[in-house]
N, C-alpha and C. Protein backbone atom coordinates (compact mmCIF):
# COMPACT_ATOMS: atom_id res chain seq x y z
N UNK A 1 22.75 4.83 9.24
CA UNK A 1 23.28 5.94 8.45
C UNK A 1 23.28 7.22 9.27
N UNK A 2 24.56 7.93 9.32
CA UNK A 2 24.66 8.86 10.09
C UNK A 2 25.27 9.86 8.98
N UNK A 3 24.52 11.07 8.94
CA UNK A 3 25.80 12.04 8.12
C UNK A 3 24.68 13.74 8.99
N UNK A 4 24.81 14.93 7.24
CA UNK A 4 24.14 15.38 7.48
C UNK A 4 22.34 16.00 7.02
N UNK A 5 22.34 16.84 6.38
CA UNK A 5 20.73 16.87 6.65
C UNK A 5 20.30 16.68 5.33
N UNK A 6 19.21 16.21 5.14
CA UNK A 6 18.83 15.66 3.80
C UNK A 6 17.59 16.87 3.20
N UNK A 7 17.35 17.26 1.76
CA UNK A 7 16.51 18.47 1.34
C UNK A 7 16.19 17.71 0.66
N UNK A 8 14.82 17.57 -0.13
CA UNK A 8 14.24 16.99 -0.90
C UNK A 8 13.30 18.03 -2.16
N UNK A 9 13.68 18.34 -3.29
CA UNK A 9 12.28 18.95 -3.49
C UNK A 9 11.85 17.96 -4.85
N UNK A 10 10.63 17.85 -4.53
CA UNK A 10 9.93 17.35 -5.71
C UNK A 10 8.58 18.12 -6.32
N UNK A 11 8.22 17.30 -7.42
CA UNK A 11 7.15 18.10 -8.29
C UNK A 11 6.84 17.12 -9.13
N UNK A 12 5.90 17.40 -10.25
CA UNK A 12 5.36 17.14 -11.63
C UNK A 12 6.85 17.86 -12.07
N UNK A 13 7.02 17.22 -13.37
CA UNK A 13 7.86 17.46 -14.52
C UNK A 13 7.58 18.91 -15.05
N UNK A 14 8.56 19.21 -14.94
CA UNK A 14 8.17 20.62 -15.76
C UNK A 14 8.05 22.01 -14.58
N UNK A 15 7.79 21.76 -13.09
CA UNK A 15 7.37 22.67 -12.42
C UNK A 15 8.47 23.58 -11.82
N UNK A 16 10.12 23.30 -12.21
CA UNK A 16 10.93 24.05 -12.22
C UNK A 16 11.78 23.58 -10.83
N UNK A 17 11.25 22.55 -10.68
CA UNK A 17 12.28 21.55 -9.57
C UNK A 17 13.68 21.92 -9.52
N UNK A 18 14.25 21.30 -10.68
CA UNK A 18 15.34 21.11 -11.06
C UNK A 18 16.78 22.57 -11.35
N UNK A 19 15.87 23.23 -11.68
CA UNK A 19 16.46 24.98 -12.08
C UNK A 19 16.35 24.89 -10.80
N UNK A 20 15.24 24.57 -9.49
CA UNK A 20 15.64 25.52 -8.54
C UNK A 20 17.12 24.71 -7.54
N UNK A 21 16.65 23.37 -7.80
CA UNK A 21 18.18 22.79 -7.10
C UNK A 21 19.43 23.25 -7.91
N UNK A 22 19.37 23.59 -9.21
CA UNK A 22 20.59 24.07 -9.21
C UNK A 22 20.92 24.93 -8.69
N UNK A 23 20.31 26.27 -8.86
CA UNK A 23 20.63 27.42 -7.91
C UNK A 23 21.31 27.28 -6.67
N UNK A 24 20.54 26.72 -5.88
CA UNK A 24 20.85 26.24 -4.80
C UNK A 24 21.70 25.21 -4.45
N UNK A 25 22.84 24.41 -4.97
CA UNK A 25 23.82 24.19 -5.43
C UNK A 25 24.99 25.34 -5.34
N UNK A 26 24.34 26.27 -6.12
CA UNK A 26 25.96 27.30 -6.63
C UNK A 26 26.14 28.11 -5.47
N UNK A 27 24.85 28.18 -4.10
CA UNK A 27 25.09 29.01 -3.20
C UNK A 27 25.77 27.97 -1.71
N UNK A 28 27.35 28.37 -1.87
CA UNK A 28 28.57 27.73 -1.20
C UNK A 28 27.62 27.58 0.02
N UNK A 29 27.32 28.61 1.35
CA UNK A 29 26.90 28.94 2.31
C UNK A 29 26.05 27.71 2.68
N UNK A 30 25.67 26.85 2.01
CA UNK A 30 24.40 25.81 1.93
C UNK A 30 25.27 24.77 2.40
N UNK A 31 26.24 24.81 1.20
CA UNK A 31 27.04 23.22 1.95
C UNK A 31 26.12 21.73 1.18
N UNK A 32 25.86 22.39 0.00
CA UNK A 32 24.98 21.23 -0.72
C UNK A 32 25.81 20.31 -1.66
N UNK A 33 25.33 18.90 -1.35
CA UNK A 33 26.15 18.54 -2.65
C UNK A 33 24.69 17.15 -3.21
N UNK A 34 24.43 16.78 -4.53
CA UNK A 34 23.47 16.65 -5.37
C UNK A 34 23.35 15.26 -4.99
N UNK A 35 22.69 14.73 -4.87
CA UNK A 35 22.49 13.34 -4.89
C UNK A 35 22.31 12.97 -6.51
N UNK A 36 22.75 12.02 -7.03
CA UNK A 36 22.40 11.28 -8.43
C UNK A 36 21.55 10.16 -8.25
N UNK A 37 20.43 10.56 -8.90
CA UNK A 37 19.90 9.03 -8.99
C UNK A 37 19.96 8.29 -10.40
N UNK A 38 19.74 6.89 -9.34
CA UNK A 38 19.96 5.73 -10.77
C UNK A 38 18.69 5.84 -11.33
N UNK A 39 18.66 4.96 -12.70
CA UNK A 39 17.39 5.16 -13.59
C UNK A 39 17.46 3.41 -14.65
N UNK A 40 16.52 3.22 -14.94
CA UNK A 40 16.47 2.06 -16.21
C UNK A 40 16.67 2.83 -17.04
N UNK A 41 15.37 3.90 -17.45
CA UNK A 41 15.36 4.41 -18.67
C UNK A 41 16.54 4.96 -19.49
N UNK A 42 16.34 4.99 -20.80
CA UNK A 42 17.87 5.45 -21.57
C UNK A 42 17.64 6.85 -21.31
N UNK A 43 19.12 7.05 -22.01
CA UNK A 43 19.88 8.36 -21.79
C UNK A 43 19.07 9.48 -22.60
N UNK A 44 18.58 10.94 -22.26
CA UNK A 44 18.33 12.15 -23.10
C UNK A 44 19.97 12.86 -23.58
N UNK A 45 19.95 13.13 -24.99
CA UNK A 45 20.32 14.22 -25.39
C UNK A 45 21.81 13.95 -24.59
N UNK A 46 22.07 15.00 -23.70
CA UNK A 46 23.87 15.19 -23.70
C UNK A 46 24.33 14.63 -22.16
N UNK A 47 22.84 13.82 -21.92
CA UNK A 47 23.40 13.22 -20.25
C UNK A 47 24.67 12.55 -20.12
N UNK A 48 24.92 12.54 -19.41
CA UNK A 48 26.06 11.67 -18.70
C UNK A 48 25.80 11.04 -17.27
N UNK A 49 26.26 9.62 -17.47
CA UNK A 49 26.43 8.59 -16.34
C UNK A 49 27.38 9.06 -15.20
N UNK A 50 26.55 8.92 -13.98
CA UNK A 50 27.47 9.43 -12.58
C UNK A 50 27.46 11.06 -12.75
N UNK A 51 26.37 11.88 -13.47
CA UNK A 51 26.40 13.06 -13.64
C UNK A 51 24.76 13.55 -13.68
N UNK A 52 24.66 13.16 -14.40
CA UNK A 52 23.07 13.23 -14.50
C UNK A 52 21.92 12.22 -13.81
N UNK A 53 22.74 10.61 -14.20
CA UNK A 53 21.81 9.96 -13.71
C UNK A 53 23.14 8.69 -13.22
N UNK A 54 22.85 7.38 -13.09
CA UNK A 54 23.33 6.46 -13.19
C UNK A 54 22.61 5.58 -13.84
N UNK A 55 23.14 5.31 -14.61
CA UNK A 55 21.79 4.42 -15.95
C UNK A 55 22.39 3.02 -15.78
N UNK A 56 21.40 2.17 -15.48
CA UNK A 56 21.50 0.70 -15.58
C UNK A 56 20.42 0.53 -16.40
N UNK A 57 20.35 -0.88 -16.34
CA UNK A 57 19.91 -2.11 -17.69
C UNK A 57 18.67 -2.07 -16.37
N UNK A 58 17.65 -2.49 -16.92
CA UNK A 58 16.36 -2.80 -16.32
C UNK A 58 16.95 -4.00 -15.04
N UNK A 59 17.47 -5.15 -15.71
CA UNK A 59 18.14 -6.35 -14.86
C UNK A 59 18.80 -5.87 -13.82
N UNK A 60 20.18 -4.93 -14.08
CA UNK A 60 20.91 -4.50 -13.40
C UNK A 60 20.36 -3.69 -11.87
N UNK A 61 18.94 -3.00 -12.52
CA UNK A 61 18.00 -2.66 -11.57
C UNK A 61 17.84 -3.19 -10.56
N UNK A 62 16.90 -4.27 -11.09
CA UNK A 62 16.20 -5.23 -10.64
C UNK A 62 17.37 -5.64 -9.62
N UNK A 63 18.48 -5.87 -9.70
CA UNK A 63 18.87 -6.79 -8.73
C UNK A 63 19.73 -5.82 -7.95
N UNK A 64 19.44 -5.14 -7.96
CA UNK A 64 20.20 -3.78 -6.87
C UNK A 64 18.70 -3.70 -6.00
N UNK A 65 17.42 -3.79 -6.24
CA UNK A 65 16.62 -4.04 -5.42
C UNK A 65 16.63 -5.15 -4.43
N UNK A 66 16.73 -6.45 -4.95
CA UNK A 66 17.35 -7.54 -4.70
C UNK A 66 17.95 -7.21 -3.45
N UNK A 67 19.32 -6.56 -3.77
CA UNK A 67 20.04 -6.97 -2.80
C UNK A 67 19.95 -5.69 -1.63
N UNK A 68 18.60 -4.87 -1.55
CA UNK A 68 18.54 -3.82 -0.30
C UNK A 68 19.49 -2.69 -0.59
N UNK A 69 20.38 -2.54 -1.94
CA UNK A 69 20.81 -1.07 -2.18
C UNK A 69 20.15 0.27 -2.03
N UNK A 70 18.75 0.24 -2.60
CA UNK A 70 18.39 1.73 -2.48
C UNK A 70 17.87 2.39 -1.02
N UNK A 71 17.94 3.30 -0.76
CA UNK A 71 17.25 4.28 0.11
C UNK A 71 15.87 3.93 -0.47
N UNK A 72 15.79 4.16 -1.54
CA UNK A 72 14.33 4.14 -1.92
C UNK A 72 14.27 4.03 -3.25
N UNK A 73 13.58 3.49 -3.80
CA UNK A 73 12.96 3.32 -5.94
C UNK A 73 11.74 3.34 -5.81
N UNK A 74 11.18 3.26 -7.54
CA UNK A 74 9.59 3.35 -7.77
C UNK A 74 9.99 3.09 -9.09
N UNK A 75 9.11 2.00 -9.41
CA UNK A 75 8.66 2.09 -11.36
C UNK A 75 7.81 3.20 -11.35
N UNK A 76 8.47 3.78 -12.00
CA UNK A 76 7.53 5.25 -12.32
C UNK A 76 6.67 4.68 -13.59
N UNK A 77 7.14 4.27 -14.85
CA UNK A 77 6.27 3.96 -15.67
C UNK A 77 6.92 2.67 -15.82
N UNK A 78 6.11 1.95 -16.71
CA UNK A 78 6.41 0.35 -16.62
C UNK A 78 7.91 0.12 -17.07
N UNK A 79 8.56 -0.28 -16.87
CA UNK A 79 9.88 -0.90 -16.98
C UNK A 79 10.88 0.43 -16.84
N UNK A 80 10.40 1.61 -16.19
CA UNK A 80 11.16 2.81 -15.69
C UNK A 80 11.42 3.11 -14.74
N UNK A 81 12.22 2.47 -14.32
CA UNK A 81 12.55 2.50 -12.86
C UNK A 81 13.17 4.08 -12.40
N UNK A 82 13.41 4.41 -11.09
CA UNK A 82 14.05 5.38 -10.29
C UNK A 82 14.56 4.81 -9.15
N UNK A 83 15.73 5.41 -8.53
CA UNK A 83 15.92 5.11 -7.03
C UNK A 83 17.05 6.09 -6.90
N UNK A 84 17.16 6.07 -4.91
CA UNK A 84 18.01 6.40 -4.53
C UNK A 84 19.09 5.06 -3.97
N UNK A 85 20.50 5.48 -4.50
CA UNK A 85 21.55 4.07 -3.94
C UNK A 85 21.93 5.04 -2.37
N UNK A 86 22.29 3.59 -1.69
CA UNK A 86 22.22 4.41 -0.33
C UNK A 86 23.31 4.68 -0.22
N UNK A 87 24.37 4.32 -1.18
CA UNK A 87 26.25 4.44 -1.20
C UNK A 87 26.14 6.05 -1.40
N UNK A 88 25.40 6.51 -2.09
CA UNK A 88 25.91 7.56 -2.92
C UNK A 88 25.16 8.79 -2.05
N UNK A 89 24.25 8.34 -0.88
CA UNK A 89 24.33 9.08 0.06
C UNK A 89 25.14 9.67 1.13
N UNK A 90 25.81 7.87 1.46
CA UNK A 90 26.84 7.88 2.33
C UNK A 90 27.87 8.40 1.94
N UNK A 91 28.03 8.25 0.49
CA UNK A 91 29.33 9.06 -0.06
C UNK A 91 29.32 10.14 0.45
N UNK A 92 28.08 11.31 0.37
CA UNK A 92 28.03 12.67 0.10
C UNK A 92 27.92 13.03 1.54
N UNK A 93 27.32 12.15 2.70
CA UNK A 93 27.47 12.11 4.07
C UNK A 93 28.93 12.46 4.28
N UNK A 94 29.77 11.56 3.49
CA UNK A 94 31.49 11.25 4.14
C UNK A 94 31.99 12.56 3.83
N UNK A 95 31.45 13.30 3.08
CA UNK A 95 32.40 14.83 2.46
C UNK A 95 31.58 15.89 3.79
N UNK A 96 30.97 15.48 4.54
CA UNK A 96 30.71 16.07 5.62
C UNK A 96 29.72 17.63 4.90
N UNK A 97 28.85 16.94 3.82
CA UNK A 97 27.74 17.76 3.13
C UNK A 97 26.37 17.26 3.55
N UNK A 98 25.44 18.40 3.31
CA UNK A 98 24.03 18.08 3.61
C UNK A 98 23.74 17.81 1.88
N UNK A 99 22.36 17.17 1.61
CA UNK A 99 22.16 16.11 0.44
C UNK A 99 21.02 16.35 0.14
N UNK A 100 21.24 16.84 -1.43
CA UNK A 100 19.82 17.77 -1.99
C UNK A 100 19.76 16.91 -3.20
N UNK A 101 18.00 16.72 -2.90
CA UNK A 101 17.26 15.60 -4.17
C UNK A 101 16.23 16.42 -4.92
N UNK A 102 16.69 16.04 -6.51
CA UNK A 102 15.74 16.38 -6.97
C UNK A 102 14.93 15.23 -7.82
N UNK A 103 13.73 14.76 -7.14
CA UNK A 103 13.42 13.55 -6.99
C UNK A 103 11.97 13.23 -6.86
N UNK A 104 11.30 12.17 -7.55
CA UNK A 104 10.06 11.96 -7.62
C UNK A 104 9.30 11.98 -6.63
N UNK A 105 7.99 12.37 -6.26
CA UNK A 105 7.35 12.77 -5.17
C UNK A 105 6.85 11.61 -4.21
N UNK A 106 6.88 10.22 -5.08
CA UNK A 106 6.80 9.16 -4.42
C UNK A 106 8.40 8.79 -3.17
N UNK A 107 8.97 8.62 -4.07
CA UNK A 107 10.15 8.71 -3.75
C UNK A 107 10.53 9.54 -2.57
N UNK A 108 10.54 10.97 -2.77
CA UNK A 108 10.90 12.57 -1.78
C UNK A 108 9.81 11.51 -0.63
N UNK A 109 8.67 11.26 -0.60
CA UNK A 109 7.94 11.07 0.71
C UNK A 109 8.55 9.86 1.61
N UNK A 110 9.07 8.81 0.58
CA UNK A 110 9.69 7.69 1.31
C UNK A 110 10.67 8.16 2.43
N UNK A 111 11.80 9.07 1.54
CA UNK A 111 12.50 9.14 2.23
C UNK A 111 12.82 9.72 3.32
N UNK A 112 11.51 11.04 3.36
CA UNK A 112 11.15 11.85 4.52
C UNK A 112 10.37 10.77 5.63
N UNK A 113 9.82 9.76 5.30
CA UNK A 113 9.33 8.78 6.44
C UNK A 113 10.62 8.46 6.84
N UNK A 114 11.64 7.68 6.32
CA UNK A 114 12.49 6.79 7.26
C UNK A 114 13.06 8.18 7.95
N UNK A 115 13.60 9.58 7.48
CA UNK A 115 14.37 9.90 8.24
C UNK A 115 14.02 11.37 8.39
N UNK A 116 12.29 11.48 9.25
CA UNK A 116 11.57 12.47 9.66
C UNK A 116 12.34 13.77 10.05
N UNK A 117 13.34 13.27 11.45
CA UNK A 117 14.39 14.48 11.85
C UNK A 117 15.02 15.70 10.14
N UNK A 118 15.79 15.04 10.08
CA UNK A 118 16.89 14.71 9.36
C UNK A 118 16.59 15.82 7.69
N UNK A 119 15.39 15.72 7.38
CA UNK A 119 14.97 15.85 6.09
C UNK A 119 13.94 17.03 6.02
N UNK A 120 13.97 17.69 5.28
CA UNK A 120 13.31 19.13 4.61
C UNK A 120 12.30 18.79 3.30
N UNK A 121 11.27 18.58 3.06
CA UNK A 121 10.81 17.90 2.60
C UNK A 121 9.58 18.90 1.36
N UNK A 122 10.20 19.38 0.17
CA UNK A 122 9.79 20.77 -0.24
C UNK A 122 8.63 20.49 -1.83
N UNK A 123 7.71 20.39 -2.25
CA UNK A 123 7.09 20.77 -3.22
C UNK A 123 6.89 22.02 -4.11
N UNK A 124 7.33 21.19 -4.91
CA UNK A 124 6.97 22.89 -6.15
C UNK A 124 6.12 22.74 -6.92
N UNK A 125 5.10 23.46 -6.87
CA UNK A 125 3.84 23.75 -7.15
C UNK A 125 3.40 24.75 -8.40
N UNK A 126 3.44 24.13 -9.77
CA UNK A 126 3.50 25.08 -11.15
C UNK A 126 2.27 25.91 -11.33
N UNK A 127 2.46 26.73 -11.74
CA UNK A 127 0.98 27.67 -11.78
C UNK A 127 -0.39 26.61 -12.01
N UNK A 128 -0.48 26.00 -13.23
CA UNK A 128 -1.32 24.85 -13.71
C UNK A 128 -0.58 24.08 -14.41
N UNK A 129 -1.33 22.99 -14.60
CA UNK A 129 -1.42 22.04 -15.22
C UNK A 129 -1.30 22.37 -17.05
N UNK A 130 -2.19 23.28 -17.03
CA UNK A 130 -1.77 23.65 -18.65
C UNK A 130 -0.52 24.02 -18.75
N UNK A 131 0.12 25.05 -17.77
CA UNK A 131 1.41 25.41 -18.73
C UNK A 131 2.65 24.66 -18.21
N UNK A 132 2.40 23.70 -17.48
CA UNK A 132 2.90 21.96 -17.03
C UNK A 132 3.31 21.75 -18.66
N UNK A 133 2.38 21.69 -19.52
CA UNK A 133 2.10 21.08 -21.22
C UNK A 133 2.61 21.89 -21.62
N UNK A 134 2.76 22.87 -21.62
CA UNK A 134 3.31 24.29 -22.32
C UNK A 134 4.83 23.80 -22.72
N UNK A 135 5.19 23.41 -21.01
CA UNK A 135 6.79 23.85 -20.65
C UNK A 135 7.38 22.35 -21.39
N UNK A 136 6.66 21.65 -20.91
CA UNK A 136 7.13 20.09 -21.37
C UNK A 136 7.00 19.58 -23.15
N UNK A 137 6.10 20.75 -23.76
CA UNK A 137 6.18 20.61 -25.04
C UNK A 137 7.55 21.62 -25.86
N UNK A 138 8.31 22.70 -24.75
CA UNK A 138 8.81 23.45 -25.15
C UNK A 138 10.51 22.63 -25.71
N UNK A 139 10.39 21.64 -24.33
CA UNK A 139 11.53 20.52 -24.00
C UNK A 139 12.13 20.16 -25.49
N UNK A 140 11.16 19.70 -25.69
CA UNK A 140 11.17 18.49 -27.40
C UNK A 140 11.94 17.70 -27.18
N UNK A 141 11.95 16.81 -25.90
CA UNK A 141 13.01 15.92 -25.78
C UNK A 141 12.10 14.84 -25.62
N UNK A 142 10.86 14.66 -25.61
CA UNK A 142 9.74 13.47 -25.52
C UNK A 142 8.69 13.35 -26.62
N UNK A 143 7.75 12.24 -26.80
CA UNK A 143 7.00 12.08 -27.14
C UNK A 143 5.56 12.66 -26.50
N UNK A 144 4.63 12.71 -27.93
CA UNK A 144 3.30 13.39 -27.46
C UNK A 144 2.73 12.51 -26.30
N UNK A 145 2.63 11.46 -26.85
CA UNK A 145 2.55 10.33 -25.55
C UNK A 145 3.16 10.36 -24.34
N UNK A 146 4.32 10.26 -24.37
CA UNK A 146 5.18 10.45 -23.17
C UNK A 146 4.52 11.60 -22.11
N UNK A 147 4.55 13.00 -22.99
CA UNK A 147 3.91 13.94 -22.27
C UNK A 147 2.53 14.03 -21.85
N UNK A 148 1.85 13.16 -22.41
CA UNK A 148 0.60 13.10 -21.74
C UNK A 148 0.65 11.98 -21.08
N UNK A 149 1.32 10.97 -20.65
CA UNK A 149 1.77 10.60 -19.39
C UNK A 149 1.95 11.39 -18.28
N UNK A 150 2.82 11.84 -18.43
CA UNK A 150 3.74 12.78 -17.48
C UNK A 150 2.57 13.52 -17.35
N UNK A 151 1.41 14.07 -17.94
CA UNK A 151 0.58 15.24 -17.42
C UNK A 151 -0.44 14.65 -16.30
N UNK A 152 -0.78 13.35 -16.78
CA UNK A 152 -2.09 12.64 -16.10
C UNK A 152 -1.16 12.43 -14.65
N UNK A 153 0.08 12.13 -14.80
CA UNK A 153 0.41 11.75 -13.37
C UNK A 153 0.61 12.94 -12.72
N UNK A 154 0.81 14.08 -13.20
CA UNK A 154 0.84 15.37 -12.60
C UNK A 154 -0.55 15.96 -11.72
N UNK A 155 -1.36 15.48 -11.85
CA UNK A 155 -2.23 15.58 -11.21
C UNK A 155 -2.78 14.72 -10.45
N UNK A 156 -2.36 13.56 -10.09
CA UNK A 156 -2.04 12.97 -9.18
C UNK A 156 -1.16 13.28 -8.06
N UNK A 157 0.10 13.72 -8.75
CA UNK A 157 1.62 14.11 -7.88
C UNK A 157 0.91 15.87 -7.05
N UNK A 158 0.12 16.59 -7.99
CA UNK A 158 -0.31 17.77 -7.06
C UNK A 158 -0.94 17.53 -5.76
N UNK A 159 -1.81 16.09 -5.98
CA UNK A 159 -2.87 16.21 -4.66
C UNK A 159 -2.08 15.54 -3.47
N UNK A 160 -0.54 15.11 -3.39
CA UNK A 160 0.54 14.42 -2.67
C UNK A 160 0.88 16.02 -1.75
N UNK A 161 0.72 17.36 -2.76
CA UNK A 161 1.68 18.29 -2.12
C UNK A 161 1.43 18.73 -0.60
N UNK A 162 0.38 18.41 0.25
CA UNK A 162 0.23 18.71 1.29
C UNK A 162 0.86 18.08 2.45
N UNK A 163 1.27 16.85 1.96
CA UNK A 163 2.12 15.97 2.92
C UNK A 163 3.46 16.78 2.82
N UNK A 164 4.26 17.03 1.78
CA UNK A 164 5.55 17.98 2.42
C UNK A 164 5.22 18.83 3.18
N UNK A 165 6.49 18.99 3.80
CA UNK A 165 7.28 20.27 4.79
C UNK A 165 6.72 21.67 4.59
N UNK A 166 6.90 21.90 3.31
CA UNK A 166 6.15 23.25 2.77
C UNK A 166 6.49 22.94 1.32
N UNK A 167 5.23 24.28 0.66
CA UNK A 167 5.11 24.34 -0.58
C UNK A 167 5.47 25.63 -1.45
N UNK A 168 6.39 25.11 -2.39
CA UNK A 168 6.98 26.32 -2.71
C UNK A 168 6.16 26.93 -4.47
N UNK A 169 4.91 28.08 -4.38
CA UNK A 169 4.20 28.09 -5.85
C UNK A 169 5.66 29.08 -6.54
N UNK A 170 5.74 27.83 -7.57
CA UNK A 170 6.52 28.56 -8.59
C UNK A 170 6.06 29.23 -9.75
N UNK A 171 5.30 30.45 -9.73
CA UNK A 171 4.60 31.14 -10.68
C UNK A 171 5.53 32.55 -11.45
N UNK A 172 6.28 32.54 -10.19
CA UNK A 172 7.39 33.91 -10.54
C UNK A 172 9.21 33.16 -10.31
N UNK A 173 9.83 32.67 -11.23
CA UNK A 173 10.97 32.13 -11.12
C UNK A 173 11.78 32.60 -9.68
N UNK A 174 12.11 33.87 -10.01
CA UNK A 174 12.74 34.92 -8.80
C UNK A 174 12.67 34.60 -7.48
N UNK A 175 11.36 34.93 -7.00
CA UNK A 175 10.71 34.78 -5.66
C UNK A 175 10.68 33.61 -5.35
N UNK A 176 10.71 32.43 -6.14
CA UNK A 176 10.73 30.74 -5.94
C UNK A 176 11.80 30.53 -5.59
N UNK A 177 13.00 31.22 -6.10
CA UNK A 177 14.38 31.14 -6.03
C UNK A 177 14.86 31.54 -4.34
N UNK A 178 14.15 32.49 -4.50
CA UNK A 178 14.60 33.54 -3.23
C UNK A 178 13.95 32.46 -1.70
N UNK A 179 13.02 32.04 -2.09
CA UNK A 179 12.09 31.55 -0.95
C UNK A 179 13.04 30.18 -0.94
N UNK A 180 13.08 29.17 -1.68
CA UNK A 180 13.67 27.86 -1.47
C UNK A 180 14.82 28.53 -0.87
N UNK A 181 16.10 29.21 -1.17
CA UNK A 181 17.16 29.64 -0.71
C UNK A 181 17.11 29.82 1.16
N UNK A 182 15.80 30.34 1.18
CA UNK A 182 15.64 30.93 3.07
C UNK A 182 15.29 29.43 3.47
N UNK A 183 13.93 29.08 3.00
CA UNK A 183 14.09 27.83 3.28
C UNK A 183 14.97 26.65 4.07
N UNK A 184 15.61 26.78 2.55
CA UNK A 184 16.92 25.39 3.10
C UNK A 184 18.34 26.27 4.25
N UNK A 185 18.42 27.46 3.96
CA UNK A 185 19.18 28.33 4.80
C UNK A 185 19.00 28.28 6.46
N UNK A 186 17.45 28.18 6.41
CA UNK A 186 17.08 28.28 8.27
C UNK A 186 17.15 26.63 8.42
N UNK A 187 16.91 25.76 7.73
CA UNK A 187 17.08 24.16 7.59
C UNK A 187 18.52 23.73 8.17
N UNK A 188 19.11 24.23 7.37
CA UNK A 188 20.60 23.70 7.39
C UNK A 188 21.70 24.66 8.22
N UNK A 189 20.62 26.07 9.10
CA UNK A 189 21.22 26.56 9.96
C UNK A 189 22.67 27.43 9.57
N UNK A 190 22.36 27.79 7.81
CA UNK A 190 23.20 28.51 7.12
C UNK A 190 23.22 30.13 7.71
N UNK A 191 24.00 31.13 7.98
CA UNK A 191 23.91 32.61 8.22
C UNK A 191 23.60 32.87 7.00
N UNK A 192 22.35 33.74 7.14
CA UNK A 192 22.28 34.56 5.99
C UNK A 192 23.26 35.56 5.14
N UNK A 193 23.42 36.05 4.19
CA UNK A 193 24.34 36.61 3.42
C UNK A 193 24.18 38.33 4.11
N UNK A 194 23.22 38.84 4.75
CA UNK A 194 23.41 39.96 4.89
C UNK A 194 23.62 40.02 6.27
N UNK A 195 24.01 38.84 6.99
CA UNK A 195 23.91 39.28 8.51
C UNK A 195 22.70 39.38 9.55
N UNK A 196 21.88 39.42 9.03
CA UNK A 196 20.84 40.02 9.62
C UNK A 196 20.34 38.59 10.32
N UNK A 197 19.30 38.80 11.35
CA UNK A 197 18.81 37.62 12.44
C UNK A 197 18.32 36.50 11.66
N UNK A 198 18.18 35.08 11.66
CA UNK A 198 17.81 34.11 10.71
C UNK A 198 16.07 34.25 11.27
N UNK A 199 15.87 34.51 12.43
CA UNK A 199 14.49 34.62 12.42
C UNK A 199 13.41 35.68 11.68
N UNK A 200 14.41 37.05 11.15
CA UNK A 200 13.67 37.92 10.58
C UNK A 200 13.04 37.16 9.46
N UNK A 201 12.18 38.26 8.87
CA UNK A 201 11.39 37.77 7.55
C UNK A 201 11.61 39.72 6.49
């Protein structure tokens, strides 16, 4: 696999991952385009297939493992699968884009092993763990259960954050915004918007 540079950020649920890849998305200069990952689990609320996620049947999974499709998967919880398909890399390779994941921390590390060069490898780091519960109860798109899943593994997924690239604390939305942006900017060898030297600070 040859294309261009791969960004990864992962987190615990809730730590503002996802808001920050969008952002970073809408800024042209980046040259980003989203990776989708596939999933078992069913659909939330107003998702859409080939947009949000790619939703298969548990089976359908299963045998895309089988046959060496993903970059990388993980049962996240029992019969919940995740992965990356390696087509839908190469796709986003062929549009001659660099390839931004927002993606489980098991997962984000895999894929920074196979392709060390290549990959930016970013953690977002939520103030605590309590308002982890805060944000994820604000959702109402899960169960009490569900979320106290998702919390116990969150503290697991924090003590992973030292193995990324760098760590981005998202305590102030703004400045999280501003920092991932330089980040992936000196990464992907983007000119800054004001001109000024990419080495300044």
């Amino acid at each position: 696999m040859e294309g261009g540079k791969l960004i990864i950020f992962s987190a615990p649920s809730g730590s503002g991952k996802t808001t920050i890849v969008r952002y970073l998305l809408e800024q042209p200069e980046l040259n980003l385009a989203f990776s989708v990952s596939a999933t078992s689990r069913p659909r939330r609320g107003k998702e859409k297939h080939g947009e949000h996620y790619y939703f298969m049947s548990i089976s359908e999974f299963k045998n895309h493992i089988k046959q060496g499709d993903f970059l990388e998967w993980e049962e996240v919880y029992r019969d919940n699968f995740y992965g990356t398909l390696i087509s839908e890399v190469e796709r986003l390779w062929q549009e001659g884009k660099n390839v931004i994941f927002d993606i489980d921390v098991a997962g984000g590390l895999r894929i920074k092993r196979k392709f060390p060069e290549k990959t930016l490898a970013v953690f977002v780091k939520p103030p605590s763990v309590d308002e982890l519960k805060i944000r994820l109860k604000k959702r109402s798109t899960e169960s009490d259960e569900k979320i106290n899943m998702r919390i116990a593994k969150a503290s697991v997924e924090l003590a992973t954050a030292p193995q990324f690239d760098r760590i981005i604390k998202n305590y102030d939305l703004d400045v999280a915004l501003k920092e991932a942006h330089q980040l992936v900017a000196e990464f992907v060898g983007a000119v800054p918007k004001s001109g000024e030297d990419k080495s300044a600070n």
